[in-house]
Protein backbone atom coordinates (compact mmCIF):
# COMPACT_ATOMS: atom_id res chain seq x y z
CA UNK A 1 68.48 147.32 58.48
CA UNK A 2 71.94 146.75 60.29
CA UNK A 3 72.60 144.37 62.62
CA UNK A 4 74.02 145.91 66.00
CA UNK A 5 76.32 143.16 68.39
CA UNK A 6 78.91 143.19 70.66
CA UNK A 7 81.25 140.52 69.15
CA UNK A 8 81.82 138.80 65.76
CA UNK A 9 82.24 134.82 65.67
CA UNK A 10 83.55 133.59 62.34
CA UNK A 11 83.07 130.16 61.07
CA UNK A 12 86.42 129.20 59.13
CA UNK A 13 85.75 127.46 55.96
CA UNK A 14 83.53 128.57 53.71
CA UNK A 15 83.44 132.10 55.05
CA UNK A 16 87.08 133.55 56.01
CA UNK A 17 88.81 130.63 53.91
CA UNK A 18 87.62 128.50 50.49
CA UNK A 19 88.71 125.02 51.34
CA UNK A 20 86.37 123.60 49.33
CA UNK A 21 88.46 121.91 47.03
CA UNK A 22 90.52 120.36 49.27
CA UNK A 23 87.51 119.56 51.16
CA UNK A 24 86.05 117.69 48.36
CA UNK A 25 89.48 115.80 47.26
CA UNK A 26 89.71 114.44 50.81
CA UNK A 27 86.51 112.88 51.04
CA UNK A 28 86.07 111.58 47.90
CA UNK A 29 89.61 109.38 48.53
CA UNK A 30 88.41 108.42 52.12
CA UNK A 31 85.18 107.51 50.62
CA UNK A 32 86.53 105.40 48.10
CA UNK A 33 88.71 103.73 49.73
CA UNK A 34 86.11 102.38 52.48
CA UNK A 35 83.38 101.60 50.10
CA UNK A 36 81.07 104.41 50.42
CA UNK A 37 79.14 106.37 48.19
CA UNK A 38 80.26 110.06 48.06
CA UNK A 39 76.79 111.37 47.68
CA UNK A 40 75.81 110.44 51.52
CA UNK A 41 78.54 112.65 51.81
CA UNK A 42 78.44 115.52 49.91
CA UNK A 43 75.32 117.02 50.72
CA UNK A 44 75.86 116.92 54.76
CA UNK A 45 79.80 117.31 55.04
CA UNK A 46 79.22 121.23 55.28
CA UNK A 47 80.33 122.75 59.07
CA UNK A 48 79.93 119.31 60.58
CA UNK A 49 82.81 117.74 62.36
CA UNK A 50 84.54 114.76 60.24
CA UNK A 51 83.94 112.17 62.89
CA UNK A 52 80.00 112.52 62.96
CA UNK A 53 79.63 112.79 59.28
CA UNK A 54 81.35 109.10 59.83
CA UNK A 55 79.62 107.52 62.11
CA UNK A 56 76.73 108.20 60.05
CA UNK A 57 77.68 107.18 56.50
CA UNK A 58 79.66 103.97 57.82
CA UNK A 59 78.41 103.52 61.75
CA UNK A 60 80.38 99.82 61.23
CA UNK A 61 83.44 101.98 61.13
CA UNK A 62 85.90 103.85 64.59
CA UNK A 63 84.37 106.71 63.20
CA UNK A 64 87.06 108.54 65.86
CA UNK A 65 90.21 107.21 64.50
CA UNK A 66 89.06 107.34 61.11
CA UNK A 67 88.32 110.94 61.45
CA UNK A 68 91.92 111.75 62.87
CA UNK A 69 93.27 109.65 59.96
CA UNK A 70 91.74 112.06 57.01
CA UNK A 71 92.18 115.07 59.32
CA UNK A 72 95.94 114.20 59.58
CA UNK A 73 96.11 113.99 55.81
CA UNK A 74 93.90 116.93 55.14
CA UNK A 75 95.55 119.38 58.09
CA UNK A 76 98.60 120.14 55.88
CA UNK A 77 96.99 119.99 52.25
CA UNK A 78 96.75 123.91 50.69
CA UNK A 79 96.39 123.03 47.19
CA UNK A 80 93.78 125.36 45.86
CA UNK A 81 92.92 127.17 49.74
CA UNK A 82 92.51 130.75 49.44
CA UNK A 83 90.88 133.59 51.81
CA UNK A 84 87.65 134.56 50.29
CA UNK A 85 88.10 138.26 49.04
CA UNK A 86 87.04 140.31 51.81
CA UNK A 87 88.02 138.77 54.83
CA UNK A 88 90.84 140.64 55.50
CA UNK A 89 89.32 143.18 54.99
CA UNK A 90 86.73 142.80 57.15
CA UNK A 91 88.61 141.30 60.30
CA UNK A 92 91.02 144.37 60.42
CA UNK A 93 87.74 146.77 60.81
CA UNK A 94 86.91 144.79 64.29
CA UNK A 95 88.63 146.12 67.86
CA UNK A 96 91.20 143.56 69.06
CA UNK A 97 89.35 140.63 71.54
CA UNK A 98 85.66 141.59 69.62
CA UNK A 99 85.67 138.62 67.06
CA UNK A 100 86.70 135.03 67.36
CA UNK A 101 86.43 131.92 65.12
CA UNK A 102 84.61 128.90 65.95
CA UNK A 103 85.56 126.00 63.37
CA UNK A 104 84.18 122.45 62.90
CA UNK A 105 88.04 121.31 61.91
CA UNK A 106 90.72 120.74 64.28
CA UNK A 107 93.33 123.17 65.70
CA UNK A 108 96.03 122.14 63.48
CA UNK A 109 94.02 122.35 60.58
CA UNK A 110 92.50 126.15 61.04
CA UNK A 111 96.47 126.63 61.88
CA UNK A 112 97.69 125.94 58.77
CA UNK A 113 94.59 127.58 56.62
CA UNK A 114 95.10 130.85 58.81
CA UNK A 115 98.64 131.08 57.81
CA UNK A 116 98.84 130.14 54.13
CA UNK A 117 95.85 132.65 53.29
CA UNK A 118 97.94 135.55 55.48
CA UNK A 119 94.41 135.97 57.84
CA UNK A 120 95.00 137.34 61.33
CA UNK A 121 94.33 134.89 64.13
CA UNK A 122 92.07 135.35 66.50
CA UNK A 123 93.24 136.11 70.20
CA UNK A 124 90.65 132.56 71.07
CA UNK A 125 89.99 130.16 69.07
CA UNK A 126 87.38 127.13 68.88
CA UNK A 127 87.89 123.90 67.20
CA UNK A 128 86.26 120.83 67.23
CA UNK A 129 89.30 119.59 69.93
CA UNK A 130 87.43 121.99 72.45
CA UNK A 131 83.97 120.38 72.34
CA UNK A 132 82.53 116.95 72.49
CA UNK A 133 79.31 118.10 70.59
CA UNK A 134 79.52 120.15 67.21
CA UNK A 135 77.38 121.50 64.94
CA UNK A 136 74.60 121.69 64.86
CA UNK A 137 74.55 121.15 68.61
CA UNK A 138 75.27 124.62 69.93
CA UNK A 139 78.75 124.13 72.10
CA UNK A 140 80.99 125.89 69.68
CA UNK A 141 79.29 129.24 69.82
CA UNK A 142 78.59 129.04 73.27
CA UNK A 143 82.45 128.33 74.21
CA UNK A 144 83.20 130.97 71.52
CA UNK A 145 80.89 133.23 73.15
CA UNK A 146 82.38 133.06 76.85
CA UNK A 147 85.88 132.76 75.82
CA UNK A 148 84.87 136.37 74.45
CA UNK A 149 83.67 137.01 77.65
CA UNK A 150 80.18 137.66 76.01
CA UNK A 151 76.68 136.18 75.73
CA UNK A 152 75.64 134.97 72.50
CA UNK A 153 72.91 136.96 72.58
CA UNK A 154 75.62 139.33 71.70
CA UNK A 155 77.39 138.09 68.87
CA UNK A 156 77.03 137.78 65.72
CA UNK A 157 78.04 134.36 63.57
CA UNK A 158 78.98 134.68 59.94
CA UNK A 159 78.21 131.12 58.62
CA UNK A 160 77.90 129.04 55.61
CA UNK A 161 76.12 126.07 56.22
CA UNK A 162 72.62 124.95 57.25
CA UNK A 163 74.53 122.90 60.80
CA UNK A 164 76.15 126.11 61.41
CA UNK A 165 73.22 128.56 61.32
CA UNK A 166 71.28 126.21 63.68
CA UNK A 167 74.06 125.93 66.12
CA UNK A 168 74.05 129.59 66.46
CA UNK A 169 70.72 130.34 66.68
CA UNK A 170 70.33 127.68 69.31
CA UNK A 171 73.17 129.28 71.44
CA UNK A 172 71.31 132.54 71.04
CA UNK A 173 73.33 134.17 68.79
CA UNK A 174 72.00 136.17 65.12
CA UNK A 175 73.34 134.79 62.14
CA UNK A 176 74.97 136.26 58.75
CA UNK A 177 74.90 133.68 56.31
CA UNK A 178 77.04 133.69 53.21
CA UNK A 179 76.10 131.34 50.27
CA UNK A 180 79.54 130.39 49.41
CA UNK A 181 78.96 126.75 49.57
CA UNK A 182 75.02 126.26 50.25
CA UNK A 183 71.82 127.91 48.29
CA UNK A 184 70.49 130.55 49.59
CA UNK A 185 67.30 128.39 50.45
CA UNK A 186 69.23 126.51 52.50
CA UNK A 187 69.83 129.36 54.66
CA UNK A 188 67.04 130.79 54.92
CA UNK A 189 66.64 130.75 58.15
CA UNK A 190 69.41 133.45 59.10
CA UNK A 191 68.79 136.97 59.86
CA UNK A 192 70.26 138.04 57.02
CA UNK A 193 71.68 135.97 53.66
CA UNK A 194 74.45 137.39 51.39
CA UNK A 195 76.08 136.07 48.47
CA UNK A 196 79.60 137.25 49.26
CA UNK A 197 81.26 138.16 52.10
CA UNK A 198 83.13 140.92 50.70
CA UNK A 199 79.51 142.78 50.69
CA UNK A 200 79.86 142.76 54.35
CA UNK A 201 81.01 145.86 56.39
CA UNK A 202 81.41 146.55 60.11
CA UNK A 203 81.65 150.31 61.78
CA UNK A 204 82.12 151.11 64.91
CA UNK A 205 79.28 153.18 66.80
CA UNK A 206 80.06 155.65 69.06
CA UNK A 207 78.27 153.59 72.19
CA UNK A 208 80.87 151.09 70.90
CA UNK A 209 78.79 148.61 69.25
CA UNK A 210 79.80 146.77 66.05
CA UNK A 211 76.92 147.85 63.41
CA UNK A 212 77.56 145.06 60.60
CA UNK A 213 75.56 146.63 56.79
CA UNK A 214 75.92 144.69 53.46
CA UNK A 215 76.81 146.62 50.44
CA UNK A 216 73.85 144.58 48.44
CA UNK A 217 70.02 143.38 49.14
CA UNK A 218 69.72 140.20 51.19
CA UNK A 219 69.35 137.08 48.46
């Protein structure tokens, strides 16, 4: 059964972009060099904005400047960052001003992923320098969502990660959930859960409405 919206919101990595190596690499030196165990990161770091994941693995820290520290290290690192196959793909199929991204990362980082991978940008844009809550609070899709000039009971979010799906659903919005860097269990509370995003097609309906299918069975 296809889903039927007005506008597509796009988290950035882990669904248009794999960053996860560079992801990985950049907490794994911040962590060791303040003293703290990876694993309290690596199970939570997914769609959540640097600066909260901080403040709750080492509260003693400025979990603020720390955050712009690694993000200032980490905005200009490509090694290994590719688009996932498929996004291209699948962003040229949507009308100009329909879809949008909504990242937890900061401008300059979703800058430089957009244009090493070659992936259109978006004619808005919302990064964790627009909000004072991210996910899973709801603000980014809700910003993403009027700067579309929509509801969110309109969109559509493509996400990856269990902070993302619940700060779309609490803005009001459906949710496409690719496992790229969660189980599918993890998701499992999206509309729909796919294992690739290159599965993923959009048409165009005569009333105008984006009808979004998957070219494989819901995992």
């Amino acid at each position: 059964m296809p889903l039927t919206c007005d506008a597509i919101i796009f988290d950035l990595d882990g669904v248009l972009v794999d960053s996860n190596a560079i992801s990985e690499r950049h907490w794994k030196q911040w962590a060791e060099a303040r003293g703290v165990a990876y694993e309290k990161i690596a199970t939570s770091h997914h769609g959540r904005p640097t600066a909260e994941i901080i403040q709750d693995v080492a509260p003693h820290l400025d979990a603020e400047a720390e955050a712009q520290r690694k993000e200032g290290r980490e905005a200009t690192d490509t090694e290994g960052l590719r688009a996932f196959a498929g996004a291209a793909a699948l962003i040229e199929e949507l009308p100009d001003g329909r879809w949008t991204i909504a990242t937890s990362g900061r401008y300059r980082t979703a800058m430089t992923r957009l244009s090493h991978t070659g992936l259109p940008q978006p004619e808005t844009l919302v990064t964790a320098d627009d909000v004072e809550q991210g996910k899973p609070a709801p603000d980014p899709y809700l910003l993403a969502a009027e700067r579309l000039g929509m509801e969110p009971e309109q969109c559509v979010v493509f996400e990856d990660a269990p902070a993302g799906v619940e700060a779309a659903q609490r803005a009001g919005a459906q949710v496409v959930a690719v496992a790229s860097t969660n189980a599918p269990d993890a998701l499992a509370a999206a509309e729909v859960v796919v294992s690739r995003l290159a599965a993923v097609r959009v048409m165009l309906s005569e009333n105008g409405a984006l009808r979004i299918r998957w070219a494989e069975e819901a995992v």
